[in-house]
Protein backbone atom coordinates (compact mmCIF):
# COMPACT_ATOMS: atom_id res chain seq x y z
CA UNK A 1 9.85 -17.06 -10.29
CA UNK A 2 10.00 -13.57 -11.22
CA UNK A 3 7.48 -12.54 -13.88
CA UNK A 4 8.01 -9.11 -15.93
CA UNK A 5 4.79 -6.54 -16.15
CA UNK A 6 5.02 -3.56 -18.20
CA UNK A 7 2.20 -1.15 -17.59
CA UNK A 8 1.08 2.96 -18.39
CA UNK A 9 1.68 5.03 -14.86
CA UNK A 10 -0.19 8.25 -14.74
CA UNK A 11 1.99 11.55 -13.31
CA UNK A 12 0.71 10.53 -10.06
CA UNK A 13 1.25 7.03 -10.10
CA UNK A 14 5.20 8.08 -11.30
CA UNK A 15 5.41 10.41 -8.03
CA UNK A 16 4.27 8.07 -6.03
CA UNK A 17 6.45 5.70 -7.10
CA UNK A 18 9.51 8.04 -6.36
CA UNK A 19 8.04 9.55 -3.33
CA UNK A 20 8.17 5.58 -1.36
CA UNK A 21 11.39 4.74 -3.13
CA UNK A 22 12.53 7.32 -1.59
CA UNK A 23 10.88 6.82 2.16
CA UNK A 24 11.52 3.08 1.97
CA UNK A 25 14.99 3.38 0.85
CA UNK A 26 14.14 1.06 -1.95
CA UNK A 27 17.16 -0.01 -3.98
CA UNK A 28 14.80 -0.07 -6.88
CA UNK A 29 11.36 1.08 -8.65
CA UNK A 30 10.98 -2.42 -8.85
CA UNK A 31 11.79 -3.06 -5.17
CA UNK A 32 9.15 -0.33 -4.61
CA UNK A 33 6.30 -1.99 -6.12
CA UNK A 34 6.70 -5.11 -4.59
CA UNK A 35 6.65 -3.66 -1.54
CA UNK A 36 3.93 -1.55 -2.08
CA UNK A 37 1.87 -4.85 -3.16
CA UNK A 38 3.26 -7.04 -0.01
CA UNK A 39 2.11 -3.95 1.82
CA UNK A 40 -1.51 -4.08 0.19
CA UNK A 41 -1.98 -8.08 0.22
CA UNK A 42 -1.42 -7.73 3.96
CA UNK A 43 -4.06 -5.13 4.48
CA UNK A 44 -6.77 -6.99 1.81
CA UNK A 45 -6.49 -10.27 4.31
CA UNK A 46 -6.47 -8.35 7.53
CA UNK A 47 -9.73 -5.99 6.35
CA UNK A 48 -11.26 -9.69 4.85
CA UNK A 49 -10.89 -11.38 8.33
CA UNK A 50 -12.66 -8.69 10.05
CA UNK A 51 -9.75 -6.76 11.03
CA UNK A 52 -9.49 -2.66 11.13
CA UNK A 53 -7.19 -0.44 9.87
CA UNK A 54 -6.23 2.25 12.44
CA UNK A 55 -4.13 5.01 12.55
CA UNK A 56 -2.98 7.09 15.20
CA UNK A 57 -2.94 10.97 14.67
CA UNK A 58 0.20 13.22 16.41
CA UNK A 59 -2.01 14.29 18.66
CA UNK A 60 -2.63 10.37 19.91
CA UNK A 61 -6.63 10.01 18.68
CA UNK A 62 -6.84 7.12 16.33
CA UNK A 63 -9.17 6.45 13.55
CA UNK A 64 -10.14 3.80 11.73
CA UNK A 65 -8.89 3.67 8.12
CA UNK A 66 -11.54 2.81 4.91
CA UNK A 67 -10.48 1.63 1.56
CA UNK A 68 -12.72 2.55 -0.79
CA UNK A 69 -13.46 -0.75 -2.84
CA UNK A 70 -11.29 -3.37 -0.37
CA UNK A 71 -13.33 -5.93 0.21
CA UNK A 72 -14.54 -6.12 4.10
CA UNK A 73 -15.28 -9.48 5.74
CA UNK A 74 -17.74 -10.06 8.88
């Protein structure tokens, strides 16, 4: 059941907002944020199992990615 949430954006939080409406073709703001939270939720229980985060450079190293307050498991 959809719930409404009304809530003060900073600047950046606003051009972030438009700047991954706009890369995820988004149909809506809305749409956006949802995503963006999916996105996170799926992260949180990945780092919480023990997972990593890693992220390949265009030159092919990788590192490993660290959230500053996500809580870590193992």
């Amino acid at each position: 059941m959809p719930v409404k949430v009304t809530m003060n954006l900073t600047e950046q939080d606003v051009q972030n907002t438009e700047k991954l409406t706009n890369m995820l073709h988004s149909r809506s703001k809305a749409a956006t944020v949802s995503t963006a939270l999916s996105v996170t939720a799926t992260i949180a229980e990945i780092l919480s199992q023990g997972g990593d985060l890693m992220i390949r450079n265009s030159d092919g190293s990788m590192e490993r990615l660290i959230i500053t307050g996500m809580q870590y498991g193992k």
